[in-house]
N, C-alpha and C. Protein backbone atom coordinates (compact mmCIF):
# COMPACT_ATOMS: atom_id res chain seq x y z
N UNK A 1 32.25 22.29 2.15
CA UNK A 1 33.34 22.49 1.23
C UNK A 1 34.38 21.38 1.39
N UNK A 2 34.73 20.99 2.80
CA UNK A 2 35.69 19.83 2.88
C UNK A 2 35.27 18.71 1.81
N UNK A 3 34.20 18.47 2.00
CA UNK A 3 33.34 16.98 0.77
C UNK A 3 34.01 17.33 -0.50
N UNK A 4 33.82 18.81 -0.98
CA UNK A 4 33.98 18.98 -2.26
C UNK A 4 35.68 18.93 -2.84
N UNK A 5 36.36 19.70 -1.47
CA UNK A 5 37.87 19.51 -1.50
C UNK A 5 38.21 18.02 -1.79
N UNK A 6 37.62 17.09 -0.78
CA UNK A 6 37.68 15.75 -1.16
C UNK A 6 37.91 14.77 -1.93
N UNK A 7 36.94 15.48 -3.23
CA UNK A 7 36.63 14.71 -4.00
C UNK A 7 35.46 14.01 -4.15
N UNK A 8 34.63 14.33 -2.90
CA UNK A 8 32.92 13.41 -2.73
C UNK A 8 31.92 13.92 -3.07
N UNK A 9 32.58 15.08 -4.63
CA UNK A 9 31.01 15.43 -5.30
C UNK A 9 30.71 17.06 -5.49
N UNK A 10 29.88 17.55 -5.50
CA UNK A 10 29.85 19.08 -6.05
C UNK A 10 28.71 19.67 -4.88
N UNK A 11 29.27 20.75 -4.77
CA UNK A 11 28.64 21.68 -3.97
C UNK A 11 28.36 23.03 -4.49
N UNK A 12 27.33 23.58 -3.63
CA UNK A 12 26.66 24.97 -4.00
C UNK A 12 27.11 25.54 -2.64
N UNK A 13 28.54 26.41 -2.68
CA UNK A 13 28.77 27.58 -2.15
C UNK A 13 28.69 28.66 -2.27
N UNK A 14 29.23 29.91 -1.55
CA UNK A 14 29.13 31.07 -1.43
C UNK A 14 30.48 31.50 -2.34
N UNK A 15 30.55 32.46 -3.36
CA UNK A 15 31.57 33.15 -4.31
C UNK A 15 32.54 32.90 -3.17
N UNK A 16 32.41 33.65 -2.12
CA UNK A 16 33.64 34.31 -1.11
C UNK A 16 34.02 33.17 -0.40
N UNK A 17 33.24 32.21 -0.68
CA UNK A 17 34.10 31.21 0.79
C UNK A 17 35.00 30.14 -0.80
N UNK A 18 34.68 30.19 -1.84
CA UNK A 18 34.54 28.97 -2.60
C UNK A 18 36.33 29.95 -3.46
N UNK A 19 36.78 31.91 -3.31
CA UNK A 19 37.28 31.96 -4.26
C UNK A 19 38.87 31.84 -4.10
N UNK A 20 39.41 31.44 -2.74
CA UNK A 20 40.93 31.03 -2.63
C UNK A 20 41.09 30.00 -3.53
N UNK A 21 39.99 28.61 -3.33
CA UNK A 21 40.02 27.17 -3.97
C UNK A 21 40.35 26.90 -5.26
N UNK A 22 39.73 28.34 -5.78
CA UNK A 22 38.97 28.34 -7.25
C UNK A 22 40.35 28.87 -7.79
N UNK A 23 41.16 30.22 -7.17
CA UNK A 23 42.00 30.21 -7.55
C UNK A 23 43.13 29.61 -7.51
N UNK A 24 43.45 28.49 -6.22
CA UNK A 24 44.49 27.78 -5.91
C UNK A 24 44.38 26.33 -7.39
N UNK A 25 43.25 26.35 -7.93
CA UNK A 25 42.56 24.99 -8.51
C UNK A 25 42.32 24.01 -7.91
N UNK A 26 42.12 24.30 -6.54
CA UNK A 26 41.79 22.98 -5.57
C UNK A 26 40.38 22.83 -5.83
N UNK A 27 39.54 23.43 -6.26
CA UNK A 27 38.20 23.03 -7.07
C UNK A 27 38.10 23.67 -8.33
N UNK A 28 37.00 22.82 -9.02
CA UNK A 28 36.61 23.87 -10.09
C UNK A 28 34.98 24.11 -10.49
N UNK A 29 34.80 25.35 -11.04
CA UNK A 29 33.20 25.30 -11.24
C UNK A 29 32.46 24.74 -12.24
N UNK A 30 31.73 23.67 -12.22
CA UNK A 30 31.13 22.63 -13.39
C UNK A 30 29.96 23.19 -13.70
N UNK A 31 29.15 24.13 -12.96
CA UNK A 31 27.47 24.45 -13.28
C UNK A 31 27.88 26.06 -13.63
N UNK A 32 28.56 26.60 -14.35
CA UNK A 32 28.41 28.21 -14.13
C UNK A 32 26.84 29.10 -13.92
N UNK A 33 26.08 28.24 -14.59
CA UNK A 33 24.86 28.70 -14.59
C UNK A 33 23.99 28.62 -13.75
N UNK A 34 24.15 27.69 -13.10
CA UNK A 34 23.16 27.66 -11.89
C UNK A 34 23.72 28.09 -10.44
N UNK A 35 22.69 29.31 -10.27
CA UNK A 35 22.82 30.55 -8.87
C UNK A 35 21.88 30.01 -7.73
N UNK A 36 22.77 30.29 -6.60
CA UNK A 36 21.96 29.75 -5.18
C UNK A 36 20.56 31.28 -5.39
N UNK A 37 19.61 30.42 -4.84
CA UNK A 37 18.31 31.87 -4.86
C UNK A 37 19.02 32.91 -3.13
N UNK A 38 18.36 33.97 -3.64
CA UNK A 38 18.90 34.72 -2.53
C UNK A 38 17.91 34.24 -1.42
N UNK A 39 18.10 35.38 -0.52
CA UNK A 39 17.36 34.82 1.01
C UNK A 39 17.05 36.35 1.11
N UNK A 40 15.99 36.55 2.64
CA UNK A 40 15.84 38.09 2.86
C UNK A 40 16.37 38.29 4.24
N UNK A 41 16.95 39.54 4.18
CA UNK A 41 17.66 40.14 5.76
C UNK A 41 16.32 40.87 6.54
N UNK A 42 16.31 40.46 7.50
CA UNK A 42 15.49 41.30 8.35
C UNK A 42 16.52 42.27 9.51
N UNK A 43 16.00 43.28 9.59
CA UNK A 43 16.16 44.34 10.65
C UNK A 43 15.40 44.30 11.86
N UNK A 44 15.45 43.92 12.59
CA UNK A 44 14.22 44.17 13.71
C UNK A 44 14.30 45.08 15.22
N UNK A 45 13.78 46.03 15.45
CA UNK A 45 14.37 46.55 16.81
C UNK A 45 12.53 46.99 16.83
N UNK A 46 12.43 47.76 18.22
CA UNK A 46 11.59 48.19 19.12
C UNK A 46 11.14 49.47 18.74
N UNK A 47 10.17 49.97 18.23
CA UNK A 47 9.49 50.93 17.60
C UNK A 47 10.00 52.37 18.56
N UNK A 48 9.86 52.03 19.51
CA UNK A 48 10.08 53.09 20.86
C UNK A 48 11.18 52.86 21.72
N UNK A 49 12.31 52.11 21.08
CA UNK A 49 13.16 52.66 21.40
C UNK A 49 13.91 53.38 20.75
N UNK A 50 15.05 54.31 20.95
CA UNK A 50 16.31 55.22 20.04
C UNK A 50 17.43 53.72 19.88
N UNK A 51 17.65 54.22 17.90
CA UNK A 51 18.49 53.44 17.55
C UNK A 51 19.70 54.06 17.70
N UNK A 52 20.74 53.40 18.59
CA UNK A 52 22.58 53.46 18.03
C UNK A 52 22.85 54.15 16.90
N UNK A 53 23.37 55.50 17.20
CA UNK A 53 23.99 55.41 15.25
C UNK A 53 24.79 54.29 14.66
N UNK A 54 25.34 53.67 15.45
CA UNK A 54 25.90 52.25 14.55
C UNK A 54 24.91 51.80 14.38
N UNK A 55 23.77 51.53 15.07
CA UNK A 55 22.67 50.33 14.44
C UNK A 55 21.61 51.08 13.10
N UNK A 56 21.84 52.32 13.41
CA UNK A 56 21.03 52.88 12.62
C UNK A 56 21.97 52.90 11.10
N UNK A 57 23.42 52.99 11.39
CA UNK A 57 23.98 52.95 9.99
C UNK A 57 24.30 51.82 9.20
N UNK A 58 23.96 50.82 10.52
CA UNK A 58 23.65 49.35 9.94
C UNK A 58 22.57 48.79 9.06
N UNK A 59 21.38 49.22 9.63
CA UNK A 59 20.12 49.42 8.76
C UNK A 59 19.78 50.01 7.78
N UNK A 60 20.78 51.31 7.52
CA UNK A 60 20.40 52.21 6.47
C UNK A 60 21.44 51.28 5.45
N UNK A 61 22.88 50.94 5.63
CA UNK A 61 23.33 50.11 5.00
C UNK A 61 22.45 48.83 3.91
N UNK A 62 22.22 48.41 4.82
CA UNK A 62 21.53 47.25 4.54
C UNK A 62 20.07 47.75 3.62
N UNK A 63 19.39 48.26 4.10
CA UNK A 63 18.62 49.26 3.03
C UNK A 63 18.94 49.73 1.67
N UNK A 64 19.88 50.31 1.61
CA UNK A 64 20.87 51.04 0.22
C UNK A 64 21.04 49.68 -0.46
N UNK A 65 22.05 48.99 0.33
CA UNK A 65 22.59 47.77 -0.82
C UNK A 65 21.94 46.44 -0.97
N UNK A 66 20.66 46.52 -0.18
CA UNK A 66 19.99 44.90 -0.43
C UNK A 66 18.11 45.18 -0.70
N UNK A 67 18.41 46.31 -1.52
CA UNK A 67 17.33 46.55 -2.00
C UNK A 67 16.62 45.81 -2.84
N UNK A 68 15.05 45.08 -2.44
CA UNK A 68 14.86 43.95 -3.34
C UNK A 68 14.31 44.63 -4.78
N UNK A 69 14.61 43.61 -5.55
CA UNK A 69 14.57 43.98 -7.23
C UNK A 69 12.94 42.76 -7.50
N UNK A 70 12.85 43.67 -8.28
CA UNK A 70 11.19 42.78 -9.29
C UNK A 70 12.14 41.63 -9.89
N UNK A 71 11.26 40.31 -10.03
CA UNK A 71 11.84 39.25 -10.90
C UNK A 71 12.51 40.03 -12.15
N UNK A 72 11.59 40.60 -12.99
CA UNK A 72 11.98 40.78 -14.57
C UNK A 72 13.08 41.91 -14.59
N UNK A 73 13.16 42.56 -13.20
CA UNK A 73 14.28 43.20 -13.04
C UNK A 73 15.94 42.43 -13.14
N UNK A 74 16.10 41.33 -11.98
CA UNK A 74 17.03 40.40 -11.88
C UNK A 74 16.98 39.49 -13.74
N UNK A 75 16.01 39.02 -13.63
CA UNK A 75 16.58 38.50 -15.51
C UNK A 75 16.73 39.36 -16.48
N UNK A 76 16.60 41.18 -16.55
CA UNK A 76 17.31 41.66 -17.39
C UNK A 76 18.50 42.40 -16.78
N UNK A 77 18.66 42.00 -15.58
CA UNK A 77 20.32 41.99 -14.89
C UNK A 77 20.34 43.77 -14.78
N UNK A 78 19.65 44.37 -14.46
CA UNK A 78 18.82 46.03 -14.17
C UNK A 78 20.04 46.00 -12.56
């Protein structure tokens, strides 16, 4: 983001790191259309061991809200 504060060109950030800038007008957005692709979260723990209820409400979290969607799902925005 410093490069882009700069002046040395355009970058593909994150909404949340990019929206003080955006509102201060210390940058602005030139591509509206083009979206970073997502990535996938993994969970990983030990079959046999007992999960933390924090870790377990971490996982179920993460479950609920990063539920993956079918392509034709995401392009009719479902």
């Amino acid at each position: 983001m410093d490069a882009a504060l700069a002046g040395h060109g355009i970058a593909l950030l994150s909404d949340w790191l990019v929206a003080e800038p955006l509102g201060k007008r210390q940058l602005l957005r030139v591509l509206p259309e083009v979206r970073a692709q997502g990535f996938p979260i993994h969970a990983v723990w030990q079959k046999n061991q007992h999960l933390s209820a924090k870790v377990r409400c971490v996982v179920d979290l993460l479950a609920e809200r990063f539920v993956p969607k079918a392509p034709w799902e995401v392009m009719l925005k479902k």
